[in-house]
C-alpha atoms as a PDB file:
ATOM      1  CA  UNK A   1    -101.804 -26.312-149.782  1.00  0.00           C
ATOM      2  CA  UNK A   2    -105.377 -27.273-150.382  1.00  0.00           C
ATOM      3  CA  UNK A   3    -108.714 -26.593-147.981  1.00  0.00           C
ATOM      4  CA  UNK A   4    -111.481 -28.994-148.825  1.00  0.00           C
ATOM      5  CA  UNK A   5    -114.542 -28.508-146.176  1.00  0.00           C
ATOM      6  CA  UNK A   6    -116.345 -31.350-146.220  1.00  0.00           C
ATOM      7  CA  UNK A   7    -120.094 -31.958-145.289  1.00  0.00           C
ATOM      8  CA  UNK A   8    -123.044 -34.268-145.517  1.00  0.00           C
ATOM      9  CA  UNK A   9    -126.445 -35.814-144.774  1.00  0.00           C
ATOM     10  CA  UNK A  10    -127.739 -32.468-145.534  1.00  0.00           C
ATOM     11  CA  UNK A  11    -131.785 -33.941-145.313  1.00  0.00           C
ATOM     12  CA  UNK A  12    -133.264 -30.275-146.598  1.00  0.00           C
ATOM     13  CA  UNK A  13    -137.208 -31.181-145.589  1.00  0.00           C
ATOM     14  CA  UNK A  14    -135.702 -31.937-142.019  1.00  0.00           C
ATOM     15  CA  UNK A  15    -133.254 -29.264-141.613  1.00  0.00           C
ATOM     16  CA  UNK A  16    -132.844 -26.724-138.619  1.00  0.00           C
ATOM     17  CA  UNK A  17    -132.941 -23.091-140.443  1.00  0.00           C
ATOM     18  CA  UNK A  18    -130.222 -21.788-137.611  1.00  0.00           C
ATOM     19  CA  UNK A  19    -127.692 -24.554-138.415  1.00  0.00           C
ATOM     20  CA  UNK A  20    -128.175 -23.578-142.123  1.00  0.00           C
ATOM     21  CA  UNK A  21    -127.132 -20.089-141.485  1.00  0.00           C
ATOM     22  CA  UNK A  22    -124.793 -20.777-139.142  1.00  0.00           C
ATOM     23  CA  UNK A  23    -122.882 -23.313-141.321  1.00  0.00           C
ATOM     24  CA  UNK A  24    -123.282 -21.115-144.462  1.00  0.00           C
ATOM     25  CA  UNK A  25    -121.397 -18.422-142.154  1.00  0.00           C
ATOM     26  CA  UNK A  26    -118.423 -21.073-141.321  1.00  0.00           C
ATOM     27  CA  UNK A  27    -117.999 -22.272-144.829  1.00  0.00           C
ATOM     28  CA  UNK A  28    -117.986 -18.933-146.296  1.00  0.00           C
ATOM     29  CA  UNK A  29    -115.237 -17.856-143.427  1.00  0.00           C
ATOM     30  CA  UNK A  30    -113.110 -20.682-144.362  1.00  0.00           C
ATOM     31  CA  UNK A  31    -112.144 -19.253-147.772  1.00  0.00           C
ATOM     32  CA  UNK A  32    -112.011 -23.420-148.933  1.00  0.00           C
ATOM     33  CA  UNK A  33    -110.393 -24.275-152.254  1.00  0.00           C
ATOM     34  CA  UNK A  34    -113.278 -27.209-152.720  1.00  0.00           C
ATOM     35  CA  UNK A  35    -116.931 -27.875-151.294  1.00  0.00           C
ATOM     36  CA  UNK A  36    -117.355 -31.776-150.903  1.00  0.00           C
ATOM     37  CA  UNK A  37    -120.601 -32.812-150.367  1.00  0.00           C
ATOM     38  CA  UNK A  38    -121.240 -36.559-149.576  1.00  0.00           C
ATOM     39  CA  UNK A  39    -124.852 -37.501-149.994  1.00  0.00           C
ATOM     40  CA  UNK A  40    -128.480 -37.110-148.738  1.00  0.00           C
ATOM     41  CA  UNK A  41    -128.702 -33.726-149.693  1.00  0.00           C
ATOM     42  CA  UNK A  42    -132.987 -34.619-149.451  1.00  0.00           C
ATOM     43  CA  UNK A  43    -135.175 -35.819-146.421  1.00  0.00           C
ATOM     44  CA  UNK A  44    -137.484 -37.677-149.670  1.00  0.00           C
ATOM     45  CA  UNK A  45    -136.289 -36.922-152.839  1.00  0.00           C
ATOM     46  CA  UNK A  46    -138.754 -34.133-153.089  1.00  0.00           C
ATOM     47  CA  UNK A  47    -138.658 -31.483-155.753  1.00  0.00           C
ATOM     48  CA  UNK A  48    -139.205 -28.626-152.899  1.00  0.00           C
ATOM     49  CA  UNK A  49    -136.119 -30.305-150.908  1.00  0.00           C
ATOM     50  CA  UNK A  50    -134.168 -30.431-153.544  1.00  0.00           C
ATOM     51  CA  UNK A  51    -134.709 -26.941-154.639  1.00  0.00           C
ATOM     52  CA  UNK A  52    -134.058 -26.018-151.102  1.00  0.00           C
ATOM     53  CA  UNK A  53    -130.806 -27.815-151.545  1.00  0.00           C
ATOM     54  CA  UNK A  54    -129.623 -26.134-154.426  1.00  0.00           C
ATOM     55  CA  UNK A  55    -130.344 -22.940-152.815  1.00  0.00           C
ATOM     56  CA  UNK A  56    -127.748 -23.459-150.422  1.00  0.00           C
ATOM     57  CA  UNK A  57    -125.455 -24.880-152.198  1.00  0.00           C
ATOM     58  CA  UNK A  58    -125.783 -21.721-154.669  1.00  0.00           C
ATOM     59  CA  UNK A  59    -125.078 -19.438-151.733  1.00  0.00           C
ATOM     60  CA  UNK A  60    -121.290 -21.262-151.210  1.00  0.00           C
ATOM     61  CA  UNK A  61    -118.636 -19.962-153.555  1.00  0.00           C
ATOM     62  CA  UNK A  62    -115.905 -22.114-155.293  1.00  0.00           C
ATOM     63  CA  UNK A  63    -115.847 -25.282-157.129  1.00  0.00           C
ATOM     64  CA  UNK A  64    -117.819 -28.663-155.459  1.00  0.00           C
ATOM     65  CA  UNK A  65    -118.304 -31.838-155.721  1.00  0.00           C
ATOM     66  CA  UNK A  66    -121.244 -33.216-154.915  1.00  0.00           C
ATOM     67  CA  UNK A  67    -122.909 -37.244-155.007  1.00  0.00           C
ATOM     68  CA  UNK A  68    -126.519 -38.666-153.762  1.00  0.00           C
ATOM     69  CA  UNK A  69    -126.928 -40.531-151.353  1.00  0.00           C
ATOM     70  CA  UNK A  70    -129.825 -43.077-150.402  1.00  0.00           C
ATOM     71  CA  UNK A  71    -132.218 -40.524-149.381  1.00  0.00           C
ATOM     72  CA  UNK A  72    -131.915 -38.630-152.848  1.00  0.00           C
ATOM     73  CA  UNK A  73    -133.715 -41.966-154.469  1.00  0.00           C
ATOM     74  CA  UNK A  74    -137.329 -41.826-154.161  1.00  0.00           C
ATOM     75  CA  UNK A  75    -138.819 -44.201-151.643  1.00  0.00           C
ATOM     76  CA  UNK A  76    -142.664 -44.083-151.762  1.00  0.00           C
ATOM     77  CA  UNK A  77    -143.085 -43.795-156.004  1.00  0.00           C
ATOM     78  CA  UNK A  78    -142.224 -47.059-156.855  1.00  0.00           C
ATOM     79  CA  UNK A  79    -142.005 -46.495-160.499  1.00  0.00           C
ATOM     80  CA  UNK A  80    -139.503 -43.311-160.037  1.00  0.00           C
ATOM     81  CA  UNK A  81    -137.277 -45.422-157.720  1.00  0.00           C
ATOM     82  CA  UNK A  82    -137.201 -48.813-160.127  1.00  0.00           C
ATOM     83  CA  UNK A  83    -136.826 -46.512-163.297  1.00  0.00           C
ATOM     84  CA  UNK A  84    -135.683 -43.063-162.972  1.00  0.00           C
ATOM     85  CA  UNK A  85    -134.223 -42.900-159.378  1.00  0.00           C
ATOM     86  CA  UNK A  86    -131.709 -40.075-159.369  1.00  0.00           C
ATOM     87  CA  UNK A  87    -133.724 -38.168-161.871  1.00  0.00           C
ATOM     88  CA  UNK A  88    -134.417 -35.243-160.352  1.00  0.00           C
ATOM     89  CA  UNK A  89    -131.518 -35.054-158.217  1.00  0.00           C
ATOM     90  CA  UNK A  90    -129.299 -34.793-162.110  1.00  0.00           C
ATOM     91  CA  UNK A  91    -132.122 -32.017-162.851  1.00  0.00           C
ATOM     92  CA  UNK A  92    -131.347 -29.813-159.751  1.00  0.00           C
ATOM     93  CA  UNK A  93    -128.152 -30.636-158.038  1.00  0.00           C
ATOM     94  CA  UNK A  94    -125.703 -32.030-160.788  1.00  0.00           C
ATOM     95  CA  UNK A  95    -125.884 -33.884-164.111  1.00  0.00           C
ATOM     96  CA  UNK A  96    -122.699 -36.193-163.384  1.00  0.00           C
ATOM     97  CA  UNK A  97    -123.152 -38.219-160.507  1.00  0.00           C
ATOM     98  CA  UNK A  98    -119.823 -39.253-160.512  1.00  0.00           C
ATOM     99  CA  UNK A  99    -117.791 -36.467-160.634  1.00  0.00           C
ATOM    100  CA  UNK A 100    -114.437 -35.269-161.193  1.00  0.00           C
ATOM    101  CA  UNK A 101    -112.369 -32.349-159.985  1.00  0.00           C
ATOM    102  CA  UNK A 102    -108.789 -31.852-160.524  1.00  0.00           C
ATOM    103  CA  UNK A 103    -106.483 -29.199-160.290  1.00  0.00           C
ATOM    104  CA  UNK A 104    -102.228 -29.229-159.437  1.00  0.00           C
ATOM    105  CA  UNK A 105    -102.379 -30.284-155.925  1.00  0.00           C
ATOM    106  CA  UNK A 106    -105.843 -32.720-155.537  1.00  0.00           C
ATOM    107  CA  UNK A 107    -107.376 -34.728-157.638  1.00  0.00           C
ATOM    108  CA  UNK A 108    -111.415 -35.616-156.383  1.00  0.00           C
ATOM    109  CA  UNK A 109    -113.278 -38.571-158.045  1.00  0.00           C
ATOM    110  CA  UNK A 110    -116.971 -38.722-156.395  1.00  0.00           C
ATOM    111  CA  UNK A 111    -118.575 -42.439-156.912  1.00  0.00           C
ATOM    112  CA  UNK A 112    -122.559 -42.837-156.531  1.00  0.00           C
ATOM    113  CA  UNK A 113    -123.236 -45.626-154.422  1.00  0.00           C
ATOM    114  CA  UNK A 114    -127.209 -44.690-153.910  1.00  0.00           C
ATOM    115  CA  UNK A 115    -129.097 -47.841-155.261  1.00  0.00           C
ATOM    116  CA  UNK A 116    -132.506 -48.465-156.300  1.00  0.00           C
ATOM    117  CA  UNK A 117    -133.005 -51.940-154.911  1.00  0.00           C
ATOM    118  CA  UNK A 118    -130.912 -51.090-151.645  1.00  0.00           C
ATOM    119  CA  UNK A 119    -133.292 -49.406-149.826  1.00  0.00           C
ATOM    120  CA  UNK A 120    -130.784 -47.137-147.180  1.00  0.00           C
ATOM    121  CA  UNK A 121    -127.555 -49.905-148.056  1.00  0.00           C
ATOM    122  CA  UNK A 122    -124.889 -48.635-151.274  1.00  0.00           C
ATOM    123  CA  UNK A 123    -123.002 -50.180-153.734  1.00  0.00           C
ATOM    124  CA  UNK A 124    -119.739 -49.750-156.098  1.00  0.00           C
ATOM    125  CA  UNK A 125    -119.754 -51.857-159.327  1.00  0.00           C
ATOM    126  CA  UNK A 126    -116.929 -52.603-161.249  1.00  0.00           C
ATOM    127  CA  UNK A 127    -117.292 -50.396-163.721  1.00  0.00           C
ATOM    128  CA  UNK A 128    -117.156 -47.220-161.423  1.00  0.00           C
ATOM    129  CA  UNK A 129    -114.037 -48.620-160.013  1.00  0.00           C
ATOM    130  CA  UNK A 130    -112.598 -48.660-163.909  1.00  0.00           C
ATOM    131  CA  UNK A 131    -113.485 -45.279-164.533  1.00  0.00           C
ATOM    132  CA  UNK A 132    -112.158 -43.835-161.341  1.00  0.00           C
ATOM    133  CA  UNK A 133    -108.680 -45.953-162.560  1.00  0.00           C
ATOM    134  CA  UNK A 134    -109.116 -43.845-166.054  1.00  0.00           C
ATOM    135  CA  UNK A 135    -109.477 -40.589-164.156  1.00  0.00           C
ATOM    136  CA  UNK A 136    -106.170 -41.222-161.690  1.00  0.00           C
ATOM    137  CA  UNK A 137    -104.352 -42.618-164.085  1.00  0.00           C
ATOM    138  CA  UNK A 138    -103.311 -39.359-165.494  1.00  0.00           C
ATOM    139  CA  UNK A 139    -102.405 -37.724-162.084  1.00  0.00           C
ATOM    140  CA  UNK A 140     -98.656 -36.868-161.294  1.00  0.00           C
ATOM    141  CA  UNK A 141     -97.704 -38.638-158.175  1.00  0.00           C
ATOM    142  CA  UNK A 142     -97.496 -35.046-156.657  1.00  0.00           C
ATOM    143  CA  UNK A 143    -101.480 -35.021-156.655  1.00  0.00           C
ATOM    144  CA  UNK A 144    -103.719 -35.959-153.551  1.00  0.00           C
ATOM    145  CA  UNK A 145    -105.884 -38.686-154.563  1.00  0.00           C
ATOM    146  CA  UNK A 146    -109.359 -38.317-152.981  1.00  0.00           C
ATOM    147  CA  UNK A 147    -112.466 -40.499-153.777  1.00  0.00           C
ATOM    148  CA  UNK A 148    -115.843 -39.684-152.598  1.00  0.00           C
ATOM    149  CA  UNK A 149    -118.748 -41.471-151.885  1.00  0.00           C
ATOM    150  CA  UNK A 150    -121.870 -41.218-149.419  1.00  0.00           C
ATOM    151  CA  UNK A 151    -122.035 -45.362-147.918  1.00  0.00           C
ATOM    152  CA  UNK A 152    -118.626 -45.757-145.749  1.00  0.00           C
ATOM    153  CA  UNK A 153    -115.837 -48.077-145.192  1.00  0.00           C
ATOM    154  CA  UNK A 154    -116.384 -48.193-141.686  1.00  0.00           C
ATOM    155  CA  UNK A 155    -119.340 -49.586-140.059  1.00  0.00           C
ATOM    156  CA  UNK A 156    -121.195 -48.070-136.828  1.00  0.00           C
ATOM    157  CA  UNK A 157    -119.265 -50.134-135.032  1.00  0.00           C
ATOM    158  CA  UNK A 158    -115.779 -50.955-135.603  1.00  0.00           C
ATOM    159  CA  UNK A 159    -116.136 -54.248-134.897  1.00  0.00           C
ATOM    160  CA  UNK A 160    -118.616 -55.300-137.291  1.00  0.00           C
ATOM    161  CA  UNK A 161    -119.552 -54.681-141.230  1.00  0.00           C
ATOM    162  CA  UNK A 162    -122.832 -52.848-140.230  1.00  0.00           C
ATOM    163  CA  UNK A 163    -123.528 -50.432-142.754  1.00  0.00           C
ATOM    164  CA  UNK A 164    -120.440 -50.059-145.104  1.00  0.00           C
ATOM    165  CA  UNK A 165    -120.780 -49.571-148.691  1.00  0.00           C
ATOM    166  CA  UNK A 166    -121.213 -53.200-150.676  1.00  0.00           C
ATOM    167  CA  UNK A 167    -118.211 -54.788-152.305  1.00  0.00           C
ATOM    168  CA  UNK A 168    -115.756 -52.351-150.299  1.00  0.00           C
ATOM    169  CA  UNK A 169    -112.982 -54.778-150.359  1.00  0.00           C
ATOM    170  CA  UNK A 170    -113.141 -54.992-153.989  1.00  0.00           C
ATOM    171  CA  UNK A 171    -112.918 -50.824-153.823  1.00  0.00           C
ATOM    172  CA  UNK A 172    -110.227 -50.763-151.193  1.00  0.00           C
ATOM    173  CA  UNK A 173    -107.694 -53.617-153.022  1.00  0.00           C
ATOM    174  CA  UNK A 174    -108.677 -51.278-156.416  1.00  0.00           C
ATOM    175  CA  UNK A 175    -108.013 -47.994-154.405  1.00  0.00           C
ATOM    176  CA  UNK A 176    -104.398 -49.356-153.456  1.00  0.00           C
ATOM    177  CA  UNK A 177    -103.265 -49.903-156.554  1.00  0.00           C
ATOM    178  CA  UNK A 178    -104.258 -46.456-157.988  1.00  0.00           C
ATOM    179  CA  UNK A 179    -102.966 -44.568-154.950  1.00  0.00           C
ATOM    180  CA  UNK A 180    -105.744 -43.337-153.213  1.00  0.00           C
ATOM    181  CA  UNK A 181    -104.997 -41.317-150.320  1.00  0.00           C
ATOM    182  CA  UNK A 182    -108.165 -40.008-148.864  1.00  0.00           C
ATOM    183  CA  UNK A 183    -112.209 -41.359-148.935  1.00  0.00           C
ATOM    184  CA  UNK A 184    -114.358 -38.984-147.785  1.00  0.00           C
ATOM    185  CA  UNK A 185    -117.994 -40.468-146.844  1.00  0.00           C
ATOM    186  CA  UNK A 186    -121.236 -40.248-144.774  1.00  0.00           C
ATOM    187  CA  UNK A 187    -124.909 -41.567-144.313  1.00  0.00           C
ATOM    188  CA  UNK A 188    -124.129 -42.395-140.581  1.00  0.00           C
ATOM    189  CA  UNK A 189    -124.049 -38.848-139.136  1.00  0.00           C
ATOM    190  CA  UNK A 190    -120.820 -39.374-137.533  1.00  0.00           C
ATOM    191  CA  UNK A 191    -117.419 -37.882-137.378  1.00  0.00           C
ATOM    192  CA  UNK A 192    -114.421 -40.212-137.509  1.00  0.00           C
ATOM    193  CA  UNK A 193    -111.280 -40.182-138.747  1.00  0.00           C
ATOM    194  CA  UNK A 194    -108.842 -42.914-139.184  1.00  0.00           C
ATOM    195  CA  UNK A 195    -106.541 -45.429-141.448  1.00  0.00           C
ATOM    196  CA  UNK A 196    -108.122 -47.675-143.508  1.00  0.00           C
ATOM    197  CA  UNK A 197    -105.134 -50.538-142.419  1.00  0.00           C
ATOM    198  CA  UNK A 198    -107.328 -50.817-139.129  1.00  0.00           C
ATOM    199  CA  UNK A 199    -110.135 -53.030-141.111  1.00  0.00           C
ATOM    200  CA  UNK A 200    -108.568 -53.514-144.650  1.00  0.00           C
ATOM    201  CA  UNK A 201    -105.300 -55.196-144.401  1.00  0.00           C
ATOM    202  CA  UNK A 202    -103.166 -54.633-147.519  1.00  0.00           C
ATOM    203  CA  UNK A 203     -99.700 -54.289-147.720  1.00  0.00           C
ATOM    204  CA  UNK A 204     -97.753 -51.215-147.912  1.00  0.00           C
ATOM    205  CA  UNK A 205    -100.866 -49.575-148.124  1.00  0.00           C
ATOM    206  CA  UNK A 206    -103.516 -47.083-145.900  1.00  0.00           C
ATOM    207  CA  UNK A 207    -105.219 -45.039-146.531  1.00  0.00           C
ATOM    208  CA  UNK A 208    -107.594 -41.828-144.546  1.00  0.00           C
ATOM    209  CA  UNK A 209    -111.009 -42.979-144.187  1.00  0.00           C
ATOM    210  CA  UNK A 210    -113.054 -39.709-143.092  1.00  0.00           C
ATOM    211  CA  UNK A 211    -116.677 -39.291-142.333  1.00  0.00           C
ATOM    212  CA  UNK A 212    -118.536 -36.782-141.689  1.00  0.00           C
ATOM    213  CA  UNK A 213    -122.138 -35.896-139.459  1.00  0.00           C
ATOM    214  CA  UNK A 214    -125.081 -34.406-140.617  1.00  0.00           C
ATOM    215  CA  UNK A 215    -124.689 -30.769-141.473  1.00  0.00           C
ATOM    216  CA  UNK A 216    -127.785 -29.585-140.680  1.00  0.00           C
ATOM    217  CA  UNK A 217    -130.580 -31.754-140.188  1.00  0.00           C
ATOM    218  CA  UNK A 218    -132.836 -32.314-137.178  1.00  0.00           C
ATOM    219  CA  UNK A 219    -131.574 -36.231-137.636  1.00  0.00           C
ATOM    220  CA  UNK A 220    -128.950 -36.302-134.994  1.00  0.00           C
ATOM    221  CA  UNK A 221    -128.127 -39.600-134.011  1.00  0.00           C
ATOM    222  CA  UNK A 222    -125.243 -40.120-131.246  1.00  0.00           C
ATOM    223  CA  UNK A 223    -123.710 -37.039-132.291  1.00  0.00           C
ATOM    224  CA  UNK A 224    -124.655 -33.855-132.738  1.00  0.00           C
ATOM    225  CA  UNK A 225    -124.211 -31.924-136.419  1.00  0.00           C
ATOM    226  CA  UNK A 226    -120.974 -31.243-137.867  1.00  0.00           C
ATOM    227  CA  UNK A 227    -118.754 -30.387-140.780  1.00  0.00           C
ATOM    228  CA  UNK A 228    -114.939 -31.204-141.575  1.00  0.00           C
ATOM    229  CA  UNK A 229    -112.043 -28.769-142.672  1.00  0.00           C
ATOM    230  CA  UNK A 230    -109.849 -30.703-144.419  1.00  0.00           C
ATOM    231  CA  UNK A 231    -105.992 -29.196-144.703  1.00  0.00           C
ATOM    232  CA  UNK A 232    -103.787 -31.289-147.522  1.00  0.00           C
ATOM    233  CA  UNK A 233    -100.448 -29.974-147.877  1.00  0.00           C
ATOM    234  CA  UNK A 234     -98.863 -33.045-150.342  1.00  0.00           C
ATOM    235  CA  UNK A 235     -97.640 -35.508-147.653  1.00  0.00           C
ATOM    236  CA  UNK A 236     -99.670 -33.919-144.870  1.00  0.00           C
ATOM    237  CA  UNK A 237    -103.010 -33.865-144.141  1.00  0.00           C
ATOM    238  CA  UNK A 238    -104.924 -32.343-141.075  1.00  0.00           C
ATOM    239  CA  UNK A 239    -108.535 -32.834-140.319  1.00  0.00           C
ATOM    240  CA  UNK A 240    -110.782 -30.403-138.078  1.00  0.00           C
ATOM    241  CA  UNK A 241    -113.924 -31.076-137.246  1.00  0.00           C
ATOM    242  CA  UNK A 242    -116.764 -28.346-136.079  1.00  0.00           C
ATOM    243  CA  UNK A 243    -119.790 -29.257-134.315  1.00  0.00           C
ATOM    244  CA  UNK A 244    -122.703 -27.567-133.412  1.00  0.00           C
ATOM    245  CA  UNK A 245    -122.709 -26.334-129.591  1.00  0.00           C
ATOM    246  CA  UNK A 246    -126.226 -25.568-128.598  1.00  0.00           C
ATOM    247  CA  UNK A 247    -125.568 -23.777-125.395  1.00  0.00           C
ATOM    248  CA  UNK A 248    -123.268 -21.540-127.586  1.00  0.00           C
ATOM    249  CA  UNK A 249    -125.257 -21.588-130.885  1.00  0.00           C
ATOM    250  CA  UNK A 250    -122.294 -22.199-132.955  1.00  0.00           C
ATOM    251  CA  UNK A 251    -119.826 -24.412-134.654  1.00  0.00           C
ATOM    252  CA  UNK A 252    -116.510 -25.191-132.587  1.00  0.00           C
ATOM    253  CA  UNK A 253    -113.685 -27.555-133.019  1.00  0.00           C
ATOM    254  CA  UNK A 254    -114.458 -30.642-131.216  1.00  0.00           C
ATOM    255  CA  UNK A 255    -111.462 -32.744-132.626  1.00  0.00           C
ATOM    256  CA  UNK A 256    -108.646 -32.314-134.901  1.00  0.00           C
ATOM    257  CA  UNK A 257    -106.082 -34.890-136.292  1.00  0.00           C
ATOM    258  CA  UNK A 258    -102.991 -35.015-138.386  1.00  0.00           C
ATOM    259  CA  UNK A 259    -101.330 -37.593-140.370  1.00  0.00           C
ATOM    260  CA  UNK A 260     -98.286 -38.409-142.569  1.00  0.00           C
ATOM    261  CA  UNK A 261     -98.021 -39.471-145.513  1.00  0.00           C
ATOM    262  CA  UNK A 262     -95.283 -42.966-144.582  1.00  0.00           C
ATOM    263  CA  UNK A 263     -93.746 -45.662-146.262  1.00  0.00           C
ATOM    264  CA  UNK A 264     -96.684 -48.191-145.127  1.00  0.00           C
ATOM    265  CA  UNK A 265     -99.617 -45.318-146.212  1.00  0.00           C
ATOM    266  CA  UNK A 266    -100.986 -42.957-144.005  1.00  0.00           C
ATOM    267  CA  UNK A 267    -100.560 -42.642-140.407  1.00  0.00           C
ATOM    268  CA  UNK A 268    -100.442 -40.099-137.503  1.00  0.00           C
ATOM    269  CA  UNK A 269     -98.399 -37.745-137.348  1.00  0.00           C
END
């Protein structure tokens, strides 16, 4: 069995200095086999926030994988953001911004879909989609298949495309054929959890679209900060999310999912 805890929407330059310690206190009780981290890890793309960022990050143990997110692109120097956009994200966070991890049991292919031109919106291309074929294409069958990126599949609203990542059918129809099991996102500050078969209809195939809040920043939107614990045992999966209680000044489970691994895709269990 695996333990991924997955977080997101960090914004360090808007963060909440008790959620930080709280959550570094959760995390470091979990005992996780991976750290994903889905984006906005910066409020602006500032070099403080960022160092602030790596900071924390530094204070986690284990192997992560981390990608930017809109709010990691400069939005006020115009030059940085046409020209050298993710700059000093690569100098302070992570070189690669589309990582890889891999072990016997998961495999974890991170895809940056933070754009210059975009503004807050994200993007795959096609050759992100290629390399992410290379990197799976040498898994056993036995292996987890898990991409990451910060822009969803889902939109706020389940019955429209509002905010999901650009050319995400191409991704999905590419994802199917190379077994993907799992897509971990965020950028809405939102926990959900669900099959993909509920927007993209492909046969024989679904798979776990996840998303998760804002960690800790002071940007709540309709919900209020939280992390995921993510439990993959080969053709199992179970999901946990933790959310901040106020009243309580802590982290407790406010849902908690599990699915199967069936001969259409995923599905509850």
């Amino acid at each position: 069995m695996r333990t991924l805890v997955h977080i997101s929407d960090l914004h360090f330059g808007k963060t909440e200095s008790q959620l930080v310690d709280a959550i570094t206190a959760e995390v470091l009780a979990v005992d996780s086999d991976l750290l994903v981290v889905s984006g906005d890890l910066t409020q602006r793309a500032r070099k403080d926030e960022f160092l602030q960022a790596r900071a924390f990050l530094d204070s986690l143990p284990g192997p992560r994988i981390v990608v930017p997110g809109n709010h990691d692109v400069p939005l006020w120097n115009v030059f940085a953001r046409a020209v050298t956009p993710l700059s000093r994200y690569r100098r302070y966070i992570e070189a690669d911004t589309d990582p890889f991890y891999a072990d016997s049991e998961v495999a974890v292919v991170g895809i940056n879909t933070a754009r210059s031109l975009t503004i807050k919106d994200g993007r795959i291309n096609v050759r992100q989609l290629e390399a992410a074929t290379e990197k799976f294409a040498h898994m056993s069958d036995d292996v987890t298949r898990i991409v990451v990126t910060h822009h969803p599949f889902e939109g706020l609203d389940l019955e429209n495309d509002d905010g999901i990542v650009g050319r995400a059918d191409l991704a999905m129809d590419a994802f199917s054929r190379n077994g993907v099991d799992v897509i971990l996102s965020g950028h809405q500050h939102l926990h959900r959890a669900g099959s993909s078969a509920r927007r993209y209809l492909i046969d024989g195939y679904a798979a776990l679209l996840v998303q998760a809040g804002t960690a800790v920043s002071s940007r709540v939107r309709q919900a209020a900060n939280s992390f995921n614990i993510i439990r993959i045992e080969h053709t199992r999966i179970s999901i946990e999310c933790r959310a901040w209680q106020s009243l309580q000044s802590g982290f407790e489970t406010s849902a908690s999912y599990s699915f199967r691994q069936g001969s259409g895709g995923w599905e509850p269990a």
